[in-house]
Protein backbone atom coordinates (compact mmCIF):
# COMPACT_ATOMS: atom_id res chain seq x y z
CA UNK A 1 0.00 0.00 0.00
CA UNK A 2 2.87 2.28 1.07
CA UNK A 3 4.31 2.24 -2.70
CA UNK A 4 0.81 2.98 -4.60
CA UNK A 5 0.14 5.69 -2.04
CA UNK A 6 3.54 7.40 -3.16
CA UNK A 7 3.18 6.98 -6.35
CA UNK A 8 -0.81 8.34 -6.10
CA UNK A 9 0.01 11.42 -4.17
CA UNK A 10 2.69 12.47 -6.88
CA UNK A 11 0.13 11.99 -9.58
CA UNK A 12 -2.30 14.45 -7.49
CA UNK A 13 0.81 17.11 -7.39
CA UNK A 14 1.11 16.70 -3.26
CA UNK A 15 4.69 16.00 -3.22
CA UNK A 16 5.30 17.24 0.43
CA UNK A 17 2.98 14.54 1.58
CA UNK A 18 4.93 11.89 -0.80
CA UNK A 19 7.96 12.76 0.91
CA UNK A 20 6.71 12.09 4.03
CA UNK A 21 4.71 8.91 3.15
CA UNK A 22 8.22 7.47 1.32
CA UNK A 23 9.76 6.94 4.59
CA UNK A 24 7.03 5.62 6.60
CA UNK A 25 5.68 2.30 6.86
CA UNK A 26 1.82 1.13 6.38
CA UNK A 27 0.79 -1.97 7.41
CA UNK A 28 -2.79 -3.34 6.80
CA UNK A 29 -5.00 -5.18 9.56
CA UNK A 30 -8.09 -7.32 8.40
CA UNK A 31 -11.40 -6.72 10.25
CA UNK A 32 -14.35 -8.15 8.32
CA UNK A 33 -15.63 -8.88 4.99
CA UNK A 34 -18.36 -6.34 3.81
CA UNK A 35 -21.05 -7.96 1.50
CA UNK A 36 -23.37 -6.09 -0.80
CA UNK A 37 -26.82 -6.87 -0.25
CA UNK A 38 -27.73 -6.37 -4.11
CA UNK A 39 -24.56 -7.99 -5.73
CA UNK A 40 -22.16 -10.86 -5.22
CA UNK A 41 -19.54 -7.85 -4.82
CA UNK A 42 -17.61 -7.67 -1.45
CA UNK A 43 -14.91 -5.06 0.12
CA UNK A 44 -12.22 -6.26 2.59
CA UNK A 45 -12.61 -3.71 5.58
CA UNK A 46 -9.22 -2.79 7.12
CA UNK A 47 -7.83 -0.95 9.80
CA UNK A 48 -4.48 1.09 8.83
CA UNK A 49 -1.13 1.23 10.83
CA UNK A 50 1.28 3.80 9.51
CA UNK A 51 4.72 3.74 10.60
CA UNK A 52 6.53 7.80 11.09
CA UNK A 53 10.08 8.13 11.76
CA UNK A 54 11.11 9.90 14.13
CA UNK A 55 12.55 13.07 11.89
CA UNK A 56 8.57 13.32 11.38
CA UNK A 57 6.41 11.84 14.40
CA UNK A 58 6.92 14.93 16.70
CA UNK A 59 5.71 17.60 14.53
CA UNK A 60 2.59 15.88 13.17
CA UNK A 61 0.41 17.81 14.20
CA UNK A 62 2.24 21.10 14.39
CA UNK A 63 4.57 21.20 11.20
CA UNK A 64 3.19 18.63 9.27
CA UNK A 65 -0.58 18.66 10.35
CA UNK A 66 -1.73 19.87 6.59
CA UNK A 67 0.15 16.91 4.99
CA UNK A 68 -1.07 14.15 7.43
CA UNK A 69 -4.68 15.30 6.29
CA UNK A 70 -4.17 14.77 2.78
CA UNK A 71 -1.93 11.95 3.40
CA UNK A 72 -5.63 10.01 5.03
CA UNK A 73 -8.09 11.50 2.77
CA UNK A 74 -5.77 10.28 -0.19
CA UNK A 75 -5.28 6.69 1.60
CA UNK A 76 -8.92 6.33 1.94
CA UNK A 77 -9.23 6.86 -1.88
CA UNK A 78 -6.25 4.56 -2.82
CA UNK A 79 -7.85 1.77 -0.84
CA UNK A 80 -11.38 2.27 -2.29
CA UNK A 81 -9.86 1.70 -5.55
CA UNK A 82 -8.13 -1.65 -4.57
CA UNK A 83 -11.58 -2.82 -3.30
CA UNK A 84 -11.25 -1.86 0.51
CA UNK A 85 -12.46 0.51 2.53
CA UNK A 86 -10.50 2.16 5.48
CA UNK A 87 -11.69 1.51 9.38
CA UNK A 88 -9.42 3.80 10.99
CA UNK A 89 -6.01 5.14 10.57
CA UNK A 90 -3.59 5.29 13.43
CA UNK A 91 -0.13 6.72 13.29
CA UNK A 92 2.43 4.89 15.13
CA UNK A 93 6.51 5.81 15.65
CA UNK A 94 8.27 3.68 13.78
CA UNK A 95 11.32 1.88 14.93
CA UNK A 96 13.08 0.25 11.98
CA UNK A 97 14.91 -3.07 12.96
CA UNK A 98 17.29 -4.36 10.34
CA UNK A 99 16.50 -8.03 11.56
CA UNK A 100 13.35 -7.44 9.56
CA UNK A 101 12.42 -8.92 6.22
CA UNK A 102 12.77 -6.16 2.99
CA UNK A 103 10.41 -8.22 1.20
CA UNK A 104 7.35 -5.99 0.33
CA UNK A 105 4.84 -7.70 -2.06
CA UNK A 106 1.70 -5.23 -2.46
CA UNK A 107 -1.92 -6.03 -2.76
CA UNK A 108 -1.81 -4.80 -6.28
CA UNK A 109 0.54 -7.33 -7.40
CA UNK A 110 -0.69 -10.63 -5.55
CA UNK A 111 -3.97 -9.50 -7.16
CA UNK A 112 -2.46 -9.63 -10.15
CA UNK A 113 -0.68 -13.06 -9.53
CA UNK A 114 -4.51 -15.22 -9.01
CA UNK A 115 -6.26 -13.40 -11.74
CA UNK A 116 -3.49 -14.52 -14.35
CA UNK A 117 -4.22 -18.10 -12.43
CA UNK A 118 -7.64 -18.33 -12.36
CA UNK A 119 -8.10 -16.68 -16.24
CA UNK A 120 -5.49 -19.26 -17.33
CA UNK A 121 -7.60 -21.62 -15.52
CA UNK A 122 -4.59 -22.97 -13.51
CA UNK A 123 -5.11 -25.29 -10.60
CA UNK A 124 -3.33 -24.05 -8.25
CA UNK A 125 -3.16 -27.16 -6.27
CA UNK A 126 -2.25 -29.33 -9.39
CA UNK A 127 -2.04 -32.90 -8.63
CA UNK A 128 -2.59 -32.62 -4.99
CA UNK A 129 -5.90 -32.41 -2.85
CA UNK A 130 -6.45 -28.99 -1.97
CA UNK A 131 -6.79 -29.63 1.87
CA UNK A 132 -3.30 -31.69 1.76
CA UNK A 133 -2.17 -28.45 -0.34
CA UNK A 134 -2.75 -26.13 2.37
CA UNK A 135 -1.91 -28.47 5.02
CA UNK A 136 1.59 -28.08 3.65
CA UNK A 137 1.66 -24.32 4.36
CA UNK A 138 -0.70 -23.90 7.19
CA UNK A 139 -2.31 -26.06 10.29
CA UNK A 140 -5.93 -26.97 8.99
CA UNK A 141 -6.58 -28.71 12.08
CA UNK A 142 -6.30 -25.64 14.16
CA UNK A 143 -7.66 -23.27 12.17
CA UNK A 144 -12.09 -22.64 12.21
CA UNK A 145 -14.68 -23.87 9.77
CA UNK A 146 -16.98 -21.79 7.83
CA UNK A 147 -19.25 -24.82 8.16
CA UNK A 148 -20.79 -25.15 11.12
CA UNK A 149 -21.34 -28.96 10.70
CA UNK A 150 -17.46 -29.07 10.93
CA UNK A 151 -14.54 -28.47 13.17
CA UNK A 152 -11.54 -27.22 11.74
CA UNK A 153 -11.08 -26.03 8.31
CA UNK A 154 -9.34 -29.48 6.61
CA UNK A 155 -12.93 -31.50 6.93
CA UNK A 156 -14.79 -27.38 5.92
CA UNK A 157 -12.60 -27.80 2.89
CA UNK A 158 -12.79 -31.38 2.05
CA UNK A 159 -16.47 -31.29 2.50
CA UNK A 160 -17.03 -28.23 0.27
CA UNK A 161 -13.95 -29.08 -2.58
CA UNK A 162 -13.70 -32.50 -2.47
CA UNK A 163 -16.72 -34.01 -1.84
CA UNK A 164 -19.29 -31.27 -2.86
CA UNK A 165 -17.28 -29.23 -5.26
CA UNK A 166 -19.80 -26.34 -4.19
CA UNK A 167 -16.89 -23.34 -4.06
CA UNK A 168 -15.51 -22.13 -6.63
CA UNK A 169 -11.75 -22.91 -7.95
CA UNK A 170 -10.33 -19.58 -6.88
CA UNK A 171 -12.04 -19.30 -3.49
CA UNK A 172 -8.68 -19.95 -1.15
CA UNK A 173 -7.69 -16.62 -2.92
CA UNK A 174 -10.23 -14.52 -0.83
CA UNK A 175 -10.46 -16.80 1.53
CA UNK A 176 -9.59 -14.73 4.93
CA UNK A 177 -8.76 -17.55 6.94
CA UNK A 178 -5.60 -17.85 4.63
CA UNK A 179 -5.84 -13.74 4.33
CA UNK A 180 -3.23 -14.37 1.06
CA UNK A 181 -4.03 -10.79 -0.29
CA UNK A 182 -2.89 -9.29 3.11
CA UNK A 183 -0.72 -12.50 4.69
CA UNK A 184 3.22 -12.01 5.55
CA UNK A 185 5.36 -12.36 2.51
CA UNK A 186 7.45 -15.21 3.54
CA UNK A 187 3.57 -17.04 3.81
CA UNK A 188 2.22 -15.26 0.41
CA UNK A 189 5.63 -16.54 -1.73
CA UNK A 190 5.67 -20.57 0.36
CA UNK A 191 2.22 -20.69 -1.09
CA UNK A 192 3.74 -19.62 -4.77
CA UNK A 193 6.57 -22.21 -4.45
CA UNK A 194 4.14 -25.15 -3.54
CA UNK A 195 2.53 -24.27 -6.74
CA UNK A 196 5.03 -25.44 -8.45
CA UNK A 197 6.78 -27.55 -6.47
CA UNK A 198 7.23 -31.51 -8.47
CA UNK A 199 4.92 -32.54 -5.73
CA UNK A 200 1.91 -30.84 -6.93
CA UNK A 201 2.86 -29.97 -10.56
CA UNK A 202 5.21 -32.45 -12.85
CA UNK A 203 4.05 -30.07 -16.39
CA UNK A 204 6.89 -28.43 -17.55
CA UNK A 205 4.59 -25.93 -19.93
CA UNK A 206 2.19 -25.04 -16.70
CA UNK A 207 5.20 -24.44 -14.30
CA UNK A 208 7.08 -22.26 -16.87
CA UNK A 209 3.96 -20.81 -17.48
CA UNK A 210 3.72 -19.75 -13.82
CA UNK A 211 7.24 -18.79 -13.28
CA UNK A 212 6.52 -16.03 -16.26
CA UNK A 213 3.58 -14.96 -14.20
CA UNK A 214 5.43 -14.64 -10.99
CA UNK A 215 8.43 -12.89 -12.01
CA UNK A 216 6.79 -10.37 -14.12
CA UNK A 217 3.95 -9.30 -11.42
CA UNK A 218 7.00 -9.15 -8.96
CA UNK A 219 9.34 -7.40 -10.42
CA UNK A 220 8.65 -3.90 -9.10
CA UNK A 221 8.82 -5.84 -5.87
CA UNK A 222 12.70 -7.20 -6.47
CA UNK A 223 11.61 -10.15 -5.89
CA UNK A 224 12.27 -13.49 -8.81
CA UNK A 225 11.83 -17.00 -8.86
CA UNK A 226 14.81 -19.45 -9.82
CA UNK A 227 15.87 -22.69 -10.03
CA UNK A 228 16.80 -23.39 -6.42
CA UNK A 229 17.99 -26.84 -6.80
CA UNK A 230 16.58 -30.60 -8.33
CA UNK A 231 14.76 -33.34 -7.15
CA UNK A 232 14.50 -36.60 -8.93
CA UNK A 233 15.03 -34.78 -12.17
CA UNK A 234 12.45 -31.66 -11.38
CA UNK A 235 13.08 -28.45 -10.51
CA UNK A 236 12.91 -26.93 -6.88
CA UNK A 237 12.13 -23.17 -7.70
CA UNK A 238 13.08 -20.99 -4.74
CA UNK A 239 12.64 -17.16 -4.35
CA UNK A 240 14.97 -14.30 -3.60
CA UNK A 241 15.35 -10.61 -3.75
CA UNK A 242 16.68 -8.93 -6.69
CA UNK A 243 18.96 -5.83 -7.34
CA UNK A 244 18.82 -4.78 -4.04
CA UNK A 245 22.39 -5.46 -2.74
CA UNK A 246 23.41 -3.75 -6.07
CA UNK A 247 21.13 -0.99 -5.77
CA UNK A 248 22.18 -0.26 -2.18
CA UNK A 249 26.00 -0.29 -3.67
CA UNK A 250 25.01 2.18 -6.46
CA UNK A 251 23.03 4.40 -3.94
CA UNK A 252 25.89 4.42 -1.77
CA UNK A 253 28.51 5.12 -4.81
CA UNK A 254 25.66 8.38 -5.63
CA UNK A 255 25.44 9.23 -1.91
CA UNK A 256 29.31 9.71 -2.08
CA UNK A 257 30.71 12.90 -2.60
CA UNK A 258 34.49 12.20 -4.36
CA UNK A 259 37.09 15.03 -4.62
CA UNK A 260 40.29 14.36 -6.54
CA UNK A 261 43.42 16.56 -6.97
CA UNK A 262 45.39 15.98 -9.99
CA UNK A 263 49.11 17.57 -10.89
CA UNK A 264 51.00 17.39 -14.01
CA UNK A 265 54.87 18.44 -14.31
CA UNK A 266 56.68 18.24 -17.20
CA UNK A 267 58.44 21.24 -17.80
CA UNK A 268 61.47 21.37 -15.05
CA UNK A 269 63.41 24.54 -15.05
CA UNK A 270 66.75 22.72 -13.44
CA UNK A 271 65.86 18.76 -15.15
CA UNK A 272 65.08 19.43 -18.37
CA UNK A 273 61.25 18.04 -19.66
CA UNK A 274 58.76 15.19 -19.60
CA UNK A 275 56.94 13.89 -22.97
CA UNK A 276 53.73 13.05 -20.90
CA UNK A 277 53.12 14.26 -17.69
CA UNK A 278 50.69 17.01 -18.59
CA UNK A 279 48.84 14.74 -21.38
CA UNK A 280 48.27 12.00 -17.95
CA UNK A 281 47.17 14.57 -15.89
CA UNK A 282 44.77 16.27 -18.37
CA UNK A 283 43.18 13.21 -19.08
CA UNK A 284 43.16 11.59 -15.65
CA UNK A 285 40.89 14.76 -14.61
CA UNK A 286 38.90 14.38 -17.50
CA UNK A 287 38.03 10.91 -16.72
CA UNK A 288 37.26 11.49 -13.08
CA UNK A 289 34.94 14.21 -14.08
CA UNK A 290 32.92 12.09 -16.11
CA UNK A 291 32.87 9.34 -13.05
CA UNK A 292 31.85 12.11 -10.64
CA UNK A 293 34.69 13.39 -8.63
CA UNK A 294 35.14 17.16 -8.09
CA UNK A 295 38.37 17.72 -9.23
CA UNK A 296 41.36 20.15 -8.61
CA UNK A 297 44.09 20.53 -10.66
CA UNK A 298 47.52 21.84 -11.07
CA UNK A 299 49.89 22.13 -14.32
CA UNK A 300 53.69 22.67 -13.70
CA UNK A 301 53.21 23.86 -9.90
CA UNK A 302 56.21 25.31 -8.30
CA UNK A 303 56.84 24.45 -4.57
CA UNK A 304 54.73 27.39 -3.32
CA UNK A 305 51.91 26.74 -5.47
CA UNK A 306 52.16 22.79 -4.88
CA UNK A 307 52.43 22.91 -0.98
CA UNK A 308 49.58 25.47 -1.49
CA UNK A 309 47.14 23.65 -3.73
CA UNK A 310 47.52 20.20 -1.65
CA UNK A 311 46.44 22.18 1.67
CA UNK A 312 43.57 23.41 -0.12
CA UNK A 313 42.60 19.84 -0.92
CA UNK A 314 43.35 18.63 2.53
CA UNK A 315 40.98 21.25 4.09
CA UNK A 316 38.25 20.64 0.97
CA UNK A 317 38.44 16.74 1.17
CA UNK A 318 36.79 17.02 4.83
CA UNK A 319 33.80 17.78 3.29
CA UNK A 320 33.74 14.58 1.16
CA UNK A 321 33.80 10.89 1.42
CA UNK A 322 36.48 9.96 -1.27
CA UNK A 323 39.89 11.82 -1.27
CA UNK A 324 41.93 10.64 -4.66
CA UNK A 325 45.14 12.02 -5.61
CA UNK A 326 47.10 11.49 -8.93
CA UNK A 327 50.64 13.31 -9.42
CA UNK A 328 52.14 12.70 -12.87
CA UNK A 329 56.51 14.24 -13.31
CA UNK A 330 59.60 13.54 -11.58
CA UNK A 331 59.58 11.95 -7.74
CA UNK A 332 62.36 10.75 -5.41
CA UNK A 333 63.32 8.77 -2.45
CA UNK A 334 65.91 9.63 -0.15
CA UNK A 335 66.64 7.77 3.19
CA UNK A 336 63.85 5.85 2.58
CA UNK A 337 60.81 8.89 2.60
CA UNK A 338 59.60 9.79 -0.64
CA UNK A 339 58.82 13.09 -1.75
CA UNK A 340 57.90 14.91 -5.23
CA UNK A 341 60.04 17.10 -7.44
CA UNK A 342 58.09 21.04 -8.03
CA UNK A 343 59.06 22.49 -11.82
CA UNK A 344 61.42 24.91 -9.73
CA UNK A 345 63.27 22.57 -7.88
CA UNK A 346 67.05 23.11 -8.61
CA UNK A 347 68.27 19.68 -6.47
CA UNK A 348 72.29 20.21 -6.19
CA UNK A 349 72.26 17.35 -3.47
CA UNK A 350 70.47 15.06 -1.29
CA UNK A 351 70.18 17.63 1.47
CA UNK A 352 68.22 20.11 -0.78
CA UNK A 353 65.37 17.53 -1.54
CA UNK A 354 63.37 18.19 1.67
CA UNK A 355 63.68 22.17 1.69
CA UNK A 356 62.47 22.35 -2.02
CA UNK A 357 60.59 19.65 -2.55
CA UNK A 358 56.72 17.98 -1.49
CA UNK A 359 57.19 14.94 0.51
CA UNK A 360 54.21 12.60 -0.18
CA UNK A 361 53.05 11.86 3.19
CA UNK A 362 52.11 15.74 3.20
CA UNK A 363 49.12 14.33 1.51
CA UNK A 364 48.68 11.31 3.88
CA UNK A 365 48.10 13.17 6.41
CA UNK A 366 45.80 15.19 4.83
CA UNK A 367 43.38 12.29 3.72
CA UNK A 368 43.85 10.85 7.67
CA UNK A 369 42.65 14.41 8.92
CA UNK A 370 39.78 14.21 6.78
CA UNK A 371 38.92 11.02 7.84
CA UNK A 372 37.15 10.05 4.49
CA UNK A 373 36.29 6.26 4.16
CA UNK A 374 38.01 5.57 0.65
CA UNK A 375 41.36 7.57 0.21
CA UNK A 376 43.31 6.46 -2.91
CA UNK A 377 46.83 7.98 -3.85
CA UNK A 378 48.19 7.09 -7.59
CA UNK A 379 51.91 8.09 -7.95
CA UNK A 380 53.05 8.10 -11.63
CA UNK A 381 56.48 9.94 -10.58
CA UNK A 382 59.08 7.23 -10.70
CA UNK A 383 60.49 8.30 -14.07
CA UNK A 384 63.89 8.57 -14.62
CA UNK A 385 65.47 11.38 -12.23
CA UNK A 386 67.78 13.99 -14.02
CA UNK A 387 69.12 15.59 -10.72
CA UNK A 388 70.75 11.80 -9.16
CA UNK A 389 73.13 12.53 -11.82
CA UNK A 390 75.50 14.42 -9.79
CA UNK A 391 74.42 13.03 -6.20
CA UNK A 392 76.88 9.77 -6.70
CA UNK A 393 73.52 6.96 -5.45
CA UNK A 394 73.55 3.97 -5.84
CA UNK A 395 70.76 2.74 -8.56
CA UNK A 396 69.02 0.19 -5.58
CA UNK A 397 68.19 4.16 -3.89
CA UNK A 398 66.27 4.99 -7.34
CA UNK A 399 62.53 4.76 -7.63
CA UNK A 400 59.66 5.14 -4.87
CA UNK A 401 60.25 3.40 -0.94
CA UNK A 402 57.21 1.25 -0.02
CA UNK A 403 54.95 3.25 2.27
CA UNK A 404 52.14 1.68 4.31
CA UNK A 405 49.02 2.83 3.07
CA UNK A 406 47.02 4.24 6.77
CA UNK A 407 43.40 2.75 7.02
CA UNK A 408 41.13 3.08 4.31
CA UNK A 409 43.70 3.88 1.44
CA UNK A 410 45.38 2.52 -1.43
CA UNK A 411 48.64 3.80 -2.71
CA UNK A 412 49.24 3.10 -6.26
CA UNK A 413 52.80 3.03 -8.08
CA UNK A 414 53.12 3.20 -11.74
CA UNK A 415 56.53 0.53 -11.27
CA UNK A 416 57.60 -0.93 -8.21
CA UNK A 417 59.83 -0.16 -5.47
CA UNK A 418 63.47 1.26 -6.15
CA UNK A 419 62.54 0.91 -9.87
CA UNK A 420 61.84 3.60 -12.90
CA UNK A 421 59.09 3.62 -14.85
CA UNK A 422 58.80 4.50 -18.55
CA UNK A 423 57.53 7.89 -19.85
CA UNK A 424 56.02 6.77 -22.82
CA UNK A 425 56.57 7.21 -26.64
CA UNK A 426 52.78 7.94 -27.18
CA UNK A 427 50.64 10.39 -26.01
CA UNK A 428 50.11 9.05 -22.64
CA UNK A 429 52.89 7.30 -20.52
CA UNK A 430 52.43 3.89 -20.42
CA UNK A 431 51.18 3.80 -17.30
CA UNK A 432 48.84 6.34 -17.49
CA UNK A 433 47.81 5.46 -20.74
CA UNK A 434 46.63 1.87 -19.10
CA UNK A 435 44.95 3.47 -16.63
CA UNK A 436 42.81 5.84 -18.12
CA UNK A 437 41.84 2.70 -20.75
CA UNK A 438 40.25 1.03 -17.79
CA UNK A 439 38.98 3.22 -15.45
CA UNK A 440 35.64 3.46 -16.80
CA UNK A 441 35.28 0.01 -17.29
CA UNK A 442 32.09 -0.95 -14.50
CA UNK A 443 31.71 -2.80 -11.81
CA UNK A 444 35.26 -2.85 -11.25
CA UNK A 445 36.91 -3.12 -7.77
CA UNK A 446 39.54 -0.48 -7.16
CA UNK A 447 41.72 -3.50 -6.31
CA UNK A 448 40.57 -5.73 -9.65
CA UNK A 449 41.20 -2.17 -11.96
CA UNK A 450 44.71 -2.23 -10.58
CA UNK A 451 45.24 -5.81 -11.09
CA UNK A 452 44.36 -5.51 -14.70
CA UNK A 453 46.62 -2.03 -14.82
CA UNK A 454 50.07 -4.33 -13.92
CA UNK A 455 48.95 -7.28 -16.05
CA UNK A 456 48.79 -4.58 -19.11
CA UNK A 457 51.52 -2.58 -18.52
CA UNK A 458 53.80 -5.94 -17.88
CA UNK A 459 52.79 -7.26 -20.91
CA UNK A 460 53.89 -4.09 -23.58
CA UNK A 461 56.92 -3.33 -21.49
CA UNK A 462 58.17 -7.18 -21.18
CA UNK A 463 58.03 -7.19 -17.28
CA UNK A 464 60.52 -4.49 -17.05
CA UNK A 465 58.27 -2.39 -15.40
CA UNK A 466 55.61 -4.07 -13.06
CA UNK A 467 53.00 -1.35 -11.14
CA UNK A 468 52.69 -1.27 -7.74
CA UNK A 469 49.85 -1.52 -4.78
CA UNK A 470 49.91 -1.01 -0.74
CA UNK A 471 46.47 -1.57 -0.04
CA UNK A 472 44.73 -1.07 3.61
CA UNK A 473 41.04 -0.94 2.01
CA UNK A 474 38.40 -2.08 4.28
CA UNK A 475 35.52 -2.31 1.52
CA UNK A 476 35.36 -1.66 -2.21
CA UNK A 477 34.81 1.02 -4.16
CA UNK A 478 34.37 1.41 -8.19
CA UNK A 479 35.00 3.78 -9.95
CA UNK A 480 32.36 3.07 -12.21
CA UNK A 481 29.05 1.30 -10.36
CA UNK A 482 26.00 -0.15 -12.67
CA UNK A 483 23.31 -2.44 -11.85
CA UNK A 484 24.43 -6.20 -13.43
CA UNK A 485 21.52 -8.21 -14.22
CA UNK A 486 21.07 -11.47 -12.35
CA UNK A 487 18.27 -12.98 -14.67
């Protein structure tokens, strides 16, 4: 009921009440049957329960008094269309347990479920008595006869379908003993199954006939029937929910708010210049624009405007959930801390590195700050370095150290540890160049896009340059989230 109200009071324009109504609950009681006295026509009366969170139950009646009226005037006209009428309506707080089912099947579609059986002129009970049927789902013995020459509903039944044949074939679906329109949905779908369960159908035609039925009436639900498992050659169809455990993931990926910082250097005043840099960095933020990061940017930053720029992300990114940063140009190591080379940095020594260059866990420390649940860091800066020339190192110093990625983070290198990595011949360094060919690709793990980074770049360069990853991820992230069928 909750989801045709919503979708009733947009249609009528009262959108303040549809907000409200989209997070509460309504549950349905049975009272009585009405009966026309000049027709065969009857109308299930019902008593409403409607569920408020607590964002909304204290101001009911003072903030939100004119949308709880049309909110029960519209309810009452909802419910007159699905054949009931409306008792009372009684607003309840509602405390949301996660231990509780997500399955929501409405009247509309069950409905629609035993009309397609009883036009098809399905029996529902197939090759089983219809008492035995039901006795498989619910306790006839316990449960009252409409007949008052009987005791319990299995001899009502037997008397009235078995013997007499006096009801007609789609009475169970009204009847409110069995309350099927209205029942729990773990009940409503165990009666489904036993449809076609082996034991009361064997027909493959009839059983795909009703899986069809099913699965198209409960679709808007998330809800499908499969082939569970086999049983003497027939199939065991079982039930389960549908795109909600990727729907939650792609809500969560749209709830997140991703910045990104990305810096290109190619053009060193004291080490000469880079073929690529600039080309990674341009398209890198291109890419995560289209993938729905914020991004900031830098081309050819000195010191100054480096140290300045990454600050300004660091105080930015605590506003966001995903921190990402991507530096493309010349990086170094020295006694094991590792640190990245400005366009003005004029490195005469070892000693100069930390006075005129960034070191990278600057940027650590930012992300840590911000405390933002997915923190990647990809460091494409391990390119041949024109200022060891005159320090006298040893080639095992060259390259990026290791660094322990903090909680939450990944650290990416484009070749790994104490190694160089290629610039390129093509537009793109090689590294890059893989990276921006996969990014997009969806429903790929952070961890799996890497993977499939190395493997490339390995392959074109012969294993003489193999990417790097120190990973401390506690859940995955994609860049690039869509809903994957399951049918």
């Amino acid at each position: 009921m909750q989801k045709e109200l919503h979708k009733w009071l947009i249609d009528v324009g009262e959108k303040d009440s549809a907000r409200i109504i989209s997070d509460c609950s309504i549950d349905l009681l049975y009272v009585d049957t009405l009966f026309e006295m000049s027709s065969d026509r009857t109308t299930d009366l019902m008593d409403a329960q409607i569920g408020v969170p607590g964002k909304y139950y204290p101001k009911l009646s003072t903030h939100f008094q004119k949308e709880t009226e049309v909110i029960e005037s519209q309810l009452m006209e909802v419910a007159t269309a699905l054949g009931m009428h409306i008792r009372g309506i009684s607003w309840n707080p509602k405390i949301d347990n996660e231990n509780d089912s997500k399955l929501k099947i409405s009247i509309v579609a069950r409905q629609a479920i035993f009309d397609e059986i009883t036009l098809n002129k399905i029996s529902w009970s197939g090759r089983l008595e219809e008492p035995n049927f039901l006795n498989r789902i619910f306790d006839l013995s316990k449960m009252p006869s409409n007949d008052s020459r009987y005791d319990n509903a299995f001899d009502d039944i037997h008397k009235h379908r078995i013997m007499n044949y006096d009801w007609e074939d789609d009475w169970v679906f009204t009847d409110r003993r069995f309350n099927l329109l209205h029942c729990e949905e773990e009940i409503f779908l165990k009666f489904l199954s036993l449809i076609v369960n082996p034991v009361a159908r064997t027909d493959d035609e009839s059983v795909n006939q009703l899986i069809e039925i099913y699965n198209r009436n409960l679709e808007a639900s998330d809800i499908e029937y499969y082939e569970k498992s086999k049983i003497a050659g027939k199939t065991i169809y079982g039930y389960r929910e549908t795109h909600i455990e990727e729907a939650s993931s792609i809500n969560n990926e749209v709830k997140q708010r991703k910045l990104a910082l990305v810096v290109g250097c190619n053009q060193y005043e004291f080490g000469g210049s880079l073929q690529n840099p600039l080309n990674d960095a341009i398209a890198v933020k291109q890419n995560l624009e289209s993938l729905g990061f914020d991004v900031m940017s830098a081309e050819n930053a000195t010191l100054k405007e480096l140290k300045i720029i990454i600050d300004d992300f660091g105080v930015e990114l605590e506003k966001y959930d995903v921190g990402l940063f991507y530096f493309a140009g010349h990086g170094v190591q020295v006694k094991g801390l590792n640190y990245l080379i400005p366009v003005d940095a004029n490195l005469k020594n070892e000693r100069t590195v930390e006075y005129d260059c960034v070191q990278v866990d600057r940027i650590l420390s930012h992300m840590e700050n911000a405390k933002t649940s997915v923190n990647v860091l990809i460091l494409d800066a391990c390119r041949d370095n024109p200022f060891e020339r005159n320090w006298g190192r040893s080639l095992t110093q060259r390259g990026f150290a290791v660094m322990d990625a903090p909680k939450g983070s990944l650290i990416a290198y484009s070749t790994s540890p104490g190694k160089t990595a290629s610039d390129g011949e093509g537009q793109n360094g090689l590294y890059t160049g893989e990276l921006i060919s996969e990014i997009k690709t969806a429903n790929l793990t952070v961890t799996q896009l890497f993977q499939k980074v190395r493997k490339a770049v390995m392959e074109k360069s012969n294993e003489a340059q193999i990417p790097w990853e120190s990973t401390s991820l506690t859940a995955d992230f994609y860049f690039n989230h869509t809903a994957r069928s399951i049918f």
